[in-house]
Protein backbone atom coordinates (compact mmCIF):
# COMPACT_ATOMS: atom_id res chain seq x y z
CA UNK A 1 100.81 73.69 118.86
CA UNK A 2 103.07 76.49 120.71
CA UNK A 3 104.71 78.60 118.45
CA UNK A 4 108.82 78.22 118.76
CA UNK A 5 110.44 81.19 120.07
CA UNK A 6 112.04 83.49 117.58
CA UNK A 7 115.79 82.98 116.96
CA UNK A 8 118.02 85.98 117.79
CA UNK A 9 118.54 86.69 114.06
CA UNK A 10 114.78 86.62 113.41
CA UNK A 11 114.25 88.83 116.72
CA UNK A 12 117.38 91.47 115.21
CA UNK A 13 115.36 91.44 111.90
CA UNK A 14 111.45 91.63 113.36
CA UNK A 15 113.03 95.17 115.23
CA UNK A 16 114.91 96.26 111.76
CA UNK A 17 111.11 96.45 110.01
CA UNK A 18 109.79 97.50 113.02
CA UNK A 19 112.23 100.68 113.44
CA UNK A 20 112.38 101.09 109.81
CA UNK A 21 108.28 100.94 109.32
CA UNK A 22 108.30 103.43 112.53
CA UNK A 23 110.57 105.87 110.68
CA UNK A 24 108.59 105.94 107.07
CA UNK A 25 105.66 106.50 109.42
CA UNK A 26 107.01 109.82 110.82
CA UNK A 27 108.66 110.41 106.92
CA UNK A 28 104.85 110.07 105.85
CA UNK A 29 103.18 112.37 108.45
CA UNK A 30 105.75 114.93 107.86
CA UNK A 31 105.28 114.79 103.78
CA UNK A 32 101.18 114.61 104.42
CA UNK A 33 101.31 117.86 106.96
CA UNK A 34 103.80 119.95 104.24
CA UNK A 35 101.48 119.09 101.31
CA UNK A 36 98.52 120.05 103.70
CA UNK A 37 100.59 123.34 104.41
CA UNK A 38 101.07 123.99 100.28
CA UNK A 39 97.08 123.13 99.24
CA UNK A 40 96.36 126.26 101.56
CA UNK A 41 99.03 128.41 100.54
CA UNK A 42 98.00 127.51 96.63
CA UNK A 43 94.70 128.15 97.07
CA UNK A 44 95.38 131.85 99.12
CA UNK A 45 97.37 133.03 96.22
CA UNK A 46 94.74 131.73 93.42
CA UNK A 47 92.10 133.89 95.86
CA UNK A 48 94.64 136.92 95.47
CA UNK A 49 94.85 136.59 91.92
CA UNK A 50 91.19 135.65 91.28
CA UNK A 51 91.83 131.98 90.34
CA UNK A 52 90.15 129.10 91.79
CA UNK A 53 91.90 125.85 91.49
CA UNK A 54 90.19 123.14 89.65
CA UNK A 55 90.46 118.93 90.00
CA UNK A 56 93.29 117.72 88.06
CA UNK A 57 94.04 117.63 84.77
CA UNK A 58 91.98 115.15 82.60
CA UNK A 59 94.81 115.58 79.77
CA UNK A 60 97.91 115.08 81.44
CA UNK A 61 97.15 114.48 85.24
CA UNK A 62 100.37 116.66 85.73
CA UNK A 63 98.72 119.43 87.27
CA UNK A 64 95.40 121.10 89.28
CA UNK A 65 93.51 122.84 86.28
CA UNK A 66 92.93 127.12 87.50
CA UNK A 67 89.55 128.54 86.42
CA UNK A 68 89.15 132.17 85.87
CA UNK A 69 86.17 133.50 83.84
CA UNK A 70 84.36 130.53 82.74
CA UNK A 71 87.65 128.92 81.17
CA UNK A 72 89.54 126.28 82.68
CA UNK A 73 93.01 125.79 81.90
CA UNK A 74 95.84 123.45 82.56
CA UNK A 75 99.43 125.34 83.42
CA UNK A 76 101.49 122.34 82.43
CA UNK A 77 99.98 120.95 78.89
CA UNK A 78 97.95 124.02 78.22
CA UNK A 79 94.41 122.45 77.83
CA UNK A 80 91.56 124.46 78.24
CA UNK A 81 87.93 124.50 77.57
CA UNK A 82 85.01 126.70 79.07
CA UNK A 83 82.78 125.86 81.50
């Protein structure tokens, strides 16, 4: 069987989800490069202070846990334990 050709208004919608998928592609790379950009600047200013950032939070998942001195702690529910 040979496939029909596409009507105009499927053609019209086929390049809609095309452009649009094409545009949350570049929306994507730009929000993956800015979080890329804010890991390193985190974890510079946790060196300055003397912090290390942790994994996330196993209580609230809210936030990256910061480890100083054996303790971990969680800046947005407050958790902590040592290590």
């Amino acid at each position: 069987m040979t496939p029909r050709p596409a009507s105009r208004s499927e053609a019209t919608h086929q390049r809609a989800v095309i452009n649009r998928l094409e545009e949350t592609t570049k929306r994507l790379e730009a929000v993956e490069d800015r979080q890329s950009q804010l890991e390193r600047t985190i974890a510079a200013l946790a060196r300055e202070t003397g912090l290390s950032v942790g994994c996330p939070c196993t209580r609230c998942s809210r936030s990256y846990t910061l480890v100083k001195s054996g303790v971990v702690y969680c800046p947005e529910c407050g958790y902590r334990h040592t290590l």
